[in-house]
C-alpha atoms as a PDB file:
ATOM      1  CA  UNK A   1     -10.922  -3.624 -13.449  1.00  0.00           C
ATOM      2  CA  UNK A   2     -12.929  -6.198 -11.261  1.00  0.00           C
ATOM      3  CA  UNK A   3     -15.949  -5.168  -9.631  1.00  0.00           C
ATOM      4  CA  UNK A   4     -14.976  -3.091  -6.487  1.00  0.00           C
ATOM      5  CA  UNK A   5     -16.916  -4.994  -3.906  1.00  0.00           C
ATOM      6  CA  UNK A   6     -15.318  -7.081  -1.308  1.00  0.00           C
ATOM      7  CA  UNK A   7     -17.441  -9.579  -0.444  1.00  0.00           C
ATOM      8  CA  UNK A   8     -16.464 -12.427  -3.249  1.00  0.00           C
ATOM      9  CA  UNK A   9     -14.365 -14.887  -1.402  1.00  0.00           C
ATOM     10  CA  UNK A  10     -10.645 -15.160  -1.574  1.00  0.00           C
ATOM     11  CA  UNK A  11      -8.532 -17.812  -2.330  1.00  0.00           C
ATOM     12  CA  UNK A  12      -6.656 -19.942   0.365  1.00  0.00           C
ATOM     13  CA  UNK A  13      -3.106 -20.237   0.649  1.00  0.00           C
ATOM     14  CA  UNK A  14      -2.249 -23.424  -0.207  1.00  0.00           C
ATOM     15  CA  UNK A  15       0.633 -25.415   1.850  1.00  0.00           C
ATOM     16  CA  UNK A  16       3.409 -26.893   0.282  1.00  0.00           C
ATOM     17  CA  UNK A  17       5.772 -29.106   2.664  1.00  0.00           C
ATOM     18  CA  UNK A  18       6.012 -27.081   5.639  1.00  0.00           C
ATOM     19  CA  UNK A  19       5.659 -23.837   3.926  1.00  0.00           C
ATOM     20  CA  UNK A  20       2.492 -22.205   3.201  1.00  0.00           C
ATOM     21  CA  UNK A  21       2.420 -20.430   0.073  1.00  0.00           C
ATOM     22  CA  UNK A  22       0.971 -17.036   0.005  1.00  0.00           C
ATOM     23  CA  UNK A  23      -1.429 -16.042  -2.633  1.00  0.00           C
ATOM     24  CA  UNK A  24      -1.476 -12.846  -4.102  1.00  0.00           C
ATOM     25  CA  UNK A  25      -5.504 -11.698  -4.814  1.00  0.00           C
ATOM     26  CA  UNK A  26      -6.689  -9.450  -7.425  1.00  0.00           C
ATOM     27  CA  UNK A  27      -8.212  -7.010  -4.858  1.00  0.00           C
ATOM     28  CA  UNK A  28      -4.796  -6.905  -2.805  1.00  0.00           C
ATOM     29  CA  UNK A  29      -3.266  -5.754  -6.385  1.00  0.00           C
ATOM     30  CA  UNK A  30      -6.270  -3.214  -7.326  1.00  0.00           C
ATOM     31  CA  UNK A  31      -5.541  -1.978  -3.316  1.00  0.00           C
ATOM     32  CA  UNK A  32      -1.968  -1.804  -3.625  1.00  0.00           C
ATOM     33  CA  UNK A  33      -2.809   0.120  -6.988  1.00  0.00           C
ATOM     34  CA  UNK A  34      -5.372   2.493  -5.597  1.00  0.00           C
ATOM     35  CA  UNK A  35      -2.990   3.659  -3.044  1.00  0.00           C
ATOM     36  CA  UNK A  36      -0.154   4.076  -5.159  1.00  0.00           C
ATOM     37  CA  UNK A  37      -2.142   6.725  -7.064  1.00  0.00           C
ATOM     38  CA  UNK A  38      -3.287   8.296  -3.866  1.00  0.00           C
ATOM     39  CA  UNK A  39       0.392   8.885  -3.086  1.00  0.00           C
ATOM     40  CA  UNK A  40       1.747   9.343  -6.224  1.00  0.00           C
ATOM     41  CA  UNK A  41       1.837  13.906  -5.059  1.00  0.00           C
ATOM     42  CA  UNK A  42       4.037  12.722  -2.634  1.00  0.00           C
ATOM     43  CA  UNK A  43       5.927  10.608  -3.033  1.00  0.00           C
ATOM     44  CA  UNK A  44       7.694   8.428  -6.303  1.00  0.00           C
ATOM     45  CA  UNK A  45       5.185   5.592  -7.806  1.00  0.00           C
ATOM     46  CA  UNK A  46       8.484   3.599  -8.442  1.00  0.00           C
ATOM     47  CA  UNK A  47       9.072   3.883  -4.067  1.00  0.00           C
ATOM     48  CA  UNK A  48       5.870   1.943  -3.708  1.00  0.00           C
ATOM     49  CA  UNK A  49       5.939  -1.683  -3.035  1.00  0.00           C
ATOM     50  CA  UNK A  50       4.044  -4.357  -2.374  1.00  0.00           C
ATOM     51  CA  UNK A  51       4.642  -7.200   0.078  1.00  0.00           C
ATOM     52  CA  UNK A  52       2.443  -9.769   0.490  1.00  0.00           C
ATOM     53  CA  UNK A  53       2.484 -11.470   3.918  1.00  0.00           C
ATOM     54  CA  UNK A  54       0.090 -14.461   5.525  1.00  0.00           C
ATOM     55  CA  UNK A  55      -1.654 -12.679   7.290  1.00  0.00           C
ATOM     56  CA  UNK A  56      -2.300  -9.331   5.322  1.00  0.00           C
ATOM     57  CA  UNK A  57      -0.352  -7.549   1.844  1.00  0.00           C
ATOM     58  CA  UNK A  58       1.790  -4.797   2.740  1.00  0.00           C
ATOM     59  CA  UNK A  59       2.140  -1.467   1.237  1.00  0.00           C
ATOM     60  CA  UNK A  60       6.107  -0.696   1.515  1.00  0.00           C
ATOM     61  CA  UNK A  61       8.174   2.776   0.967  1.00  0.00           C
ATOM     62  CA  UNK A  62      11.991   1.417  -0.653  1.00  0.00           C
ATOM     63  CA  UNK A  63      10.832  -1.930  -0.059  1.00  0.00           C
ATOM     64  CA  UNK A  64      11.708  -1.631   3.955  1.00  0.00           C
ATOM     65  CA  UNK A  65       9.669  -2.903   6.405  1.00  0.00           C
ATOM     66  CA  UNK A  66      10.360   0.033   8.495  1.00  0.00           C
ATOM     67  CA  UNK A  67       8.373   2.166   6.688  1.00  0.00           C
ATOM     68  CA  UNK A  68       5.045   0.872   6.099  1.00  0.00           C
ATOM     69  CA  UNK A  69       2.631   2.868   3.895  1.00  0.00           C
ATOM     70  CA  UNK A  70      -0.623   0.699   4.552  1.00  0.00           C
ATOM     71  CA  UNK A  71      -1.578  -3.035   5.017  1.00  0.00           C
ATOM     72  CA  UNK A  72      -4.701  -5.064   3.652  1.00  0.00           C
ATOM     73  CA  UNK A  73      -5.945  -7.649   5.480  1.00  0.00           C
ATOM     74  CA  UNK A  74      -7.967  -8.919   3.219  1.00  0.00           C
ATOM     75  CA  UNK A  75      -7.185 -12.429   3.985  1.00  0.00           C
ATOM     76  CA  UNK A  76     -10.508 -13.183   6.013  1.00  0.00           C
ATOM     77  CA  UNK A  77     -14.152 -12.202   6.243  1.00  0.00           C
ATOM     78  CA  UNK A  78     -14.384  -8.675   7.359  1.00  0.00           C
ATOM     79  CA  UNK A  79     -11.554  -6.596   5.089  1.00  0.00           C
ATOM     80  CA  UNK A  80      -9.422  -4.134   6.902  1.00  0.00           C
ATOM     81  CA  UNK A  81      -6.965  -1.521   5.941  1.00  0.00           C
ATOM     82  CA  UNK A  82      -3.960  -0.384   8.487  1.00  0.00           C
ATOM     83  CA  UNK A  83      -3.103   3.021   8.185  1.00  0.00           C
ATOM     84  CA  UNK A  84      -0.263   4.208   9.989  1.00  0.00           C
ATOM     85  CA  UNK A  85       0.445   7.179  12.729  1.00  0.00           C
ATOM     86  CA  UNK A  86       3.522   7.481  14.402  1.00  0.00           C
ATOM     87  CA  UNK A  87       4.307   4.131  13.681  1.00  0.00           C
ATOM     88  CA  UNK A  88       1.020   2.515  15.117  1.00  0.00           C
ATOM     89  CA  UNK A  89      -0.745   0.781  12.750  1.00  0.00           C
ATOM     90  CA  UNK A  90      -4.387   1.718  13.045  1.00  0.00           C
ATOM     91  CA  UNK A  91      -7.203  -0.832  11.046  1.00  0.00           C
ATOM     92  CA  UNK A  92     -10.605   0.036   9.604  1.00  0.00           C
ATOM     93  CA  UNK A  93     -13.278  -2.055   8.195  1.00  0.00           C
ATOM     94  CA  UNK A  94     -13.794  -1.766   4.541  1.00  0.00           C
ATOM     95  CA  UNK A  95     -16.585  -2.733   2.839  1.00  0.00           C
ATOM     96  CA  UNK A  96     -15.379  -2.203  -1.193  1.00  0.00           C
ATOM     97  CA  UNK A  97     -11.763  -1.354  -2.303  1.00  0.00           C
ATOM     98  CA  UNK A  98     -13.544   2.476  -3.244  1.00  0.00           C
ATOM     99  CA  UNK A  99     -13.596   2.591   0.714  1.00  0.00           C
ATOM    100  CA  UNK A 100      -9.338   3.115   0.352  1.00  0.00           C
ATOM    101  CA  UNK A 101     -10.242   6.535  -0.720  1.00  0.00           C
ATOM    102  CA  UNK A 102     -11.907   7.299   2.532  1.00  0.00           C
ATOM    103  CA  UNK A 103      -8.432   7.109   4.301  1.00  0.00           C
ATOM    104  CA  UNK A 104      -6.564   9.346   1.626  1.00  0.00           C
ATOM    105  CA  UNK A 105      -5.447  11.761   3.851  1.00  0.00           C
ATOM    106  CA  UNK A 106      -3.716   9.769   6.252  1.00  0.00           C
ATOM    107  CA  UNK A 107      -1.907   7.851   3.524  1.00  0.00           C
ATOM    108  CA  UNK A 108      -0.691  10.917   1.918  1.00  0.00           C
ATOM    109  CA  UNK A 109       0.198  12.110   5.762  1.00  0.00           C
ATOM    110  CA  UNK A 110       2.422   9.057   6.336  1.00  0.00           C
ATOM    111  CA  UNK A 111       3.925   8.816   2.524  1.00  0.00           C
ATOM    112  CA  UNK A 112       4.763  12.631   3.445  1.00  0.00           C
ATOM    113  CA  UNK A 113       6.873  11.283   6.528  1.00  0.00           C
ATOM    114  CA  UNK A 114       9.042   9.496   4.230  1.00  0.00           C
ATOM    115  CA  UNK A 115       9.560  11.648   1.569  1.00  0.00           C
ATOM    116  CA  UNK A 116      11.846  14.365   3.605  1.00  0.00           C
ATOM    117  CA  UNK A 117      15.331  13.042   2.461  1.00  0.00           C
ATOM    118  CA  UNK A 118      14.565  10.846  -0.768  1.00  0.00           C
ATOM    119  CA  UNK A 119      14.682  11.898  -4.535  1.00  0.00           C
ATOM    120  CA  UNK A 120      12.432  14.964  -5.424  1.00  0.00           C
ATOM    121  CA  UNK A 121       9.636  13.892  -7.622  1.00  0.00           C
ATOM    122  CA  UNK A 122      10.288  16.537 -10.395  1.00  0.00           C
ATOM    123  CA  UNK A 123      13.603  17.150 -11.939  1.00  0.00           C
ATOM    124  CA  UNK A 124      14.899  20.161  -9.935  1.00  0.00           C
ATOM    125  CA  UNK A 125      18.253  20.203 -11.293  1.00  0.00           C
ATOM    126  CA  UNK A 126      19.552  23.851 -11.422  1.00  0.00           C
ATOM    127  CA  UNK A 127      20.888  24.495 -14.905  1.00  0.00           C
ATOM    128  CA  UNK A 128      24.797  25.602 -15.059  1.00  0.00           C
ATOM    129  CA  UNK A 129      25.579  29.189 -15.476  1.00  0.00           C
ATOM    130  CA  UNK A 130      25.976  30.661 -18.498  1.00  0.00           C
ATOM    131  CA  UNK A 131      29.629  32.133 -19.239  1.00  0.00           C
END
């Protein structure tokens, strides 16, 4: 695992034709990683997805964009992780990726909102009767 301070510089997207291509860093991947495990009481690791965007990697439940877990914007100077309340997404400057920790809580508050109606994360079959 790479050193868990933020401050090394990130690579920059690089534009091809009118498109600019998006670059996936290794501290988005440790982030995305960190909070998967955070979750992982809550709700399924296999649930958690990552999307990386232009302007900041988000941290998906089912791969929708209507249920957003976190974001990293880690695409510029200061890094920033959006947490999410009621929908609002709510940023905090983050000075190393152990810093994710910090906002534990919420993220197991929001993954919570999304579990209600999904899988259950241990086999709770009910065995048949015997006859």
């Amino acid at each position: 695992m790479a050193d868990a301070s933020l401050p090394d510089p990130e690579p920059e997207p690089e534009e091809e034709g009118d498109q600019v291509k998006i670059i996936t860093t290794e501290q988005e991947t440790e982030g995305f990683l960190i909070i998967k495990a955070i979750v992982r009481d809550i709700i399924r690791p296999s649930r958690i997805f990552m999307r990386d965007q232009q302007s900041y990697c988000g941290i998906l439940v089912d791969n929708n964009n209507r249920k957003p877990l976190a974001r990293l914007h880690f695409n510029r100077t200061i890094k920033y992780i959006g947490t999410f309340d009621s929908g609002k997404e709510q940023r905090a400057k983050i000075d190393t990726l152990d810093n994710i920790y910090d906002y534990a809580e919420q993220l197991r508050r929001t993954a919570g909102e999304y579990a209600s109606g999904a899988e259950p994360l241990a086999d709770q079959s009910v065995a048949p009767p015997i006859s």
